[in-house]
Protein backbone atom coordinates (compact mmCIF):
# COMPACT_ATOMS: atom_id res chain seq x y z
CA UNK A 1 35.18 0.79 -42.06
CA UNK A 2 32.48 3.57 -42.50
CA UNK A 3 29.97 4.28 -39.62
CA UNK A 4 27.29 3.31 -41.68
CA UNK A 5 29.34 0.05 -42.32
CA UNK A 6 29.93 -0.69 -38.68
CA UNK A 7 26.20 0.47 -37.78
CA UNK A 8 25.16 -2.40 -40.28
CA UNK A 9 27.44 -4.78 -39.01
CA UNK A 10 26.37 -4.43 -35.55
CA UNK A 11 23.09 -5.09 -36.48
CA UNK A 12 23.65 -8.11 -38.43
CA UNK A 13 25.38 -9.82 -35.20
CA UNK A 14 22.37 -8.67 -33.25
CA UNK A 15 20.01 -10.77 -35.92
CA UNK A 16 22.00 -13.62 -35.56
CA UNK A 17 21.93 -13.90 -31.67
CA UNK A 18 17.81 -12.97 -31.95
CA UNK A 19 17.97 -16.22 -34.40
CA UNK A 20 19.31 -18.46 -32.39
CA UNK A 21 17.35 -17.67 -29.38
CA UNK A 22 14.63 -18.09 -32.01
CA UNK A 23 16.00 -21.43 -32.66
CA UNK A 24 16.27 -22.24 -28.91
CA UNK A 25 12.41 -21.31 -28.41
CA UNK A 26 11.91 -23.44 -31.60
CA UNK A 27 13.64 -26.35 -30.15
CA UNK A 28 11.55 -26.09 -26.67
CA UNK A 29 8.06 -25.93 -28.35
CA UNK A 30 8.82 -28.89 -30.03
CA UNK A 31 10.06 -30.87 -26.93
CA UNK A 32 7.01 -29.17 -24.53
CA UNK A 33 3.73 -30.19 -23.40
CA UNK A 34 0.73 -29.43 -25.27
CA UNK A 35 -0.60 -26.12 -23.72
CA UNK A 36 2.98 -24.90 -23.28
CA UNK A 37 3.60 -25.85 -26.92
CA UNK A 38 0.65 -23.52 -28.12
CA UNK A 39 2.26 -20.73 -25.86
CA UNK A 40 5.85 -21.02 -27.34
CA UNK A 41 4.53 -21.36 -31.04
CA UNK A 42 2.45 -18.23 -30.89
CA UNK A 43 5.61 -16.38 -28.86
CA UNK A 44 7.78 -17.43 -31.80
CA UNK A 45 5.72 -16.55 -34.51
CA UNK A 46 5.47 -12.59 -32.59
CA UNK A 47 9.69 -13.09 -32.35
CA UNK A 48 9.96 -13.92 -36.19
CA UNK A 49 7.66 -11.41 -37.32
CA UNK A 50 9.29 -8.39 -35.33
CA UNK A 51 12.79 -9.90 -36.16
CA UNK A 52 11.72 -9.78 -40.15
CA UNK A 53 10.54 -5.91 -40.03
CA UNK A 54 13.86 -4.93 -38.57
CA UNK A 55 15.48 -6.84 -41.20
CA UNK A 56 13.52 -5.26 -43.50
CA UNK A 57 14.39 -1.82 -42.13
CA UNK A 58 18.07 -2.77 -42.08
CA UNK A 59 17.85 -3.86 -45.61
CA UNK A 60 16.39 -0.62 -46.63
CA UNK A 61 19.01 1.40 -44.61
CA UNK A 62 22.00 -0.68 -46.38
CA UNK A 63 21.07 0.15 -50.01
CA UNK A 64 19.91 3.93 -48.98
CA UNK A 65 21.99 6.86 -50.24
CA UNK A 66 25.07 8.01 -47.69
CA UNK A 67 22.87 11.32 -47.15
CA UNK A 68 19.60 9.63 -46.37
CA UNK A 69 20.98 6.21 -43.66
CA UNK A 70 21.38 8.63 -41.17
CA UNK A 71 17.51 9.45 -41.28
CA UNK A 72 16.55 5.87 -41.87
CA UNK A 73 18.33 4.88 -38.70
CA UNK A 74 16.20 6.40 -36.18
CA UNK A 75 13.82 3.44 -37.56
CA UNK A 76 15.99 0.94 -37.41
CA UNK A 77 17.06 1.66 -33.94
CA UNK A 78 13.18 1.30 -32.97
CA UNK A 79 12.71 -1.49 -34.45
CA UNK A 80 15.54 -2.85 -33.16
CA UNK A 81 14.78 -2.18 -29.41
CA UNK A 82 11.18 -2.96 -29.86
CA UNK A 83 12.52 -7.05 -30.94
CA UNK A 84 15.14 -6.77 -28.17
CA UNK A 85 12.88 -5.81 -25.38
CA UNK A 86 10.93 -8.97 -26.72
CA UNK A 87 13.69 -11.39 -26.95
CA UNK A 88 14.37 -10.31 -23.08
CA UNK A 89 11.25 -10.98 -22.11
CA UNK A 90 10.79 -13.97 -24.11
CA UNK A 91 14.10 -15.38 -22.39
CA UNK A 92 12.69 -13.82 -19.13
CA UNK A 93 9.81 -15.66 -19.13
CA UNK A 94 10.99 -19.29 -20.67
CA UNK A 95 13.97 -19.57 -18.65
């Protein structure tokens, strides 16, 4: 498998794991009290929003040339930490 193969991969299984946790917040909201409800809604709607620009940026990077991924990267990788550091403190928070 190519770098740029396993770079994609990698980022693919980090989506998934940011969706369900997405799912999980999801779930709570729904099952929460009214002002908490309000607070998870508007957290999830941030979550989904930052998760679908880094897909976006991943989706670019997967149907870039072999000489140009390596450039478009660097934005992935931001994007990617910037939902991370989210989802952490999302979880960090709602636990």
């Amino acid at each position: 498998m190519s770098k740029r193969n396993e770079y994609v991969e990698n980022m693919k299984d980090k989506l998934d794991e940011w969706n369900a946790y997405i799912s999980k917040l999801e779930t709570k909201a729904d099952k929460s009290e009214v002002k908490l409800k309000k607070e998870y809604q508007e957290e999830v709607a941030s979550l989904k929003k930052m998760r679908d620009d880094a897909s976006a940026k991943l989706t670019k990077l997967k149907s870039s040339s072999d000489n140009a991924w390596e450039d478009l990267k660097s934005g992935v990788d931001l994007a990617w930490e910037s939902v991370s550091t989210a989802v952490e403190s999302a979880a960090a928070r709602y636990k």
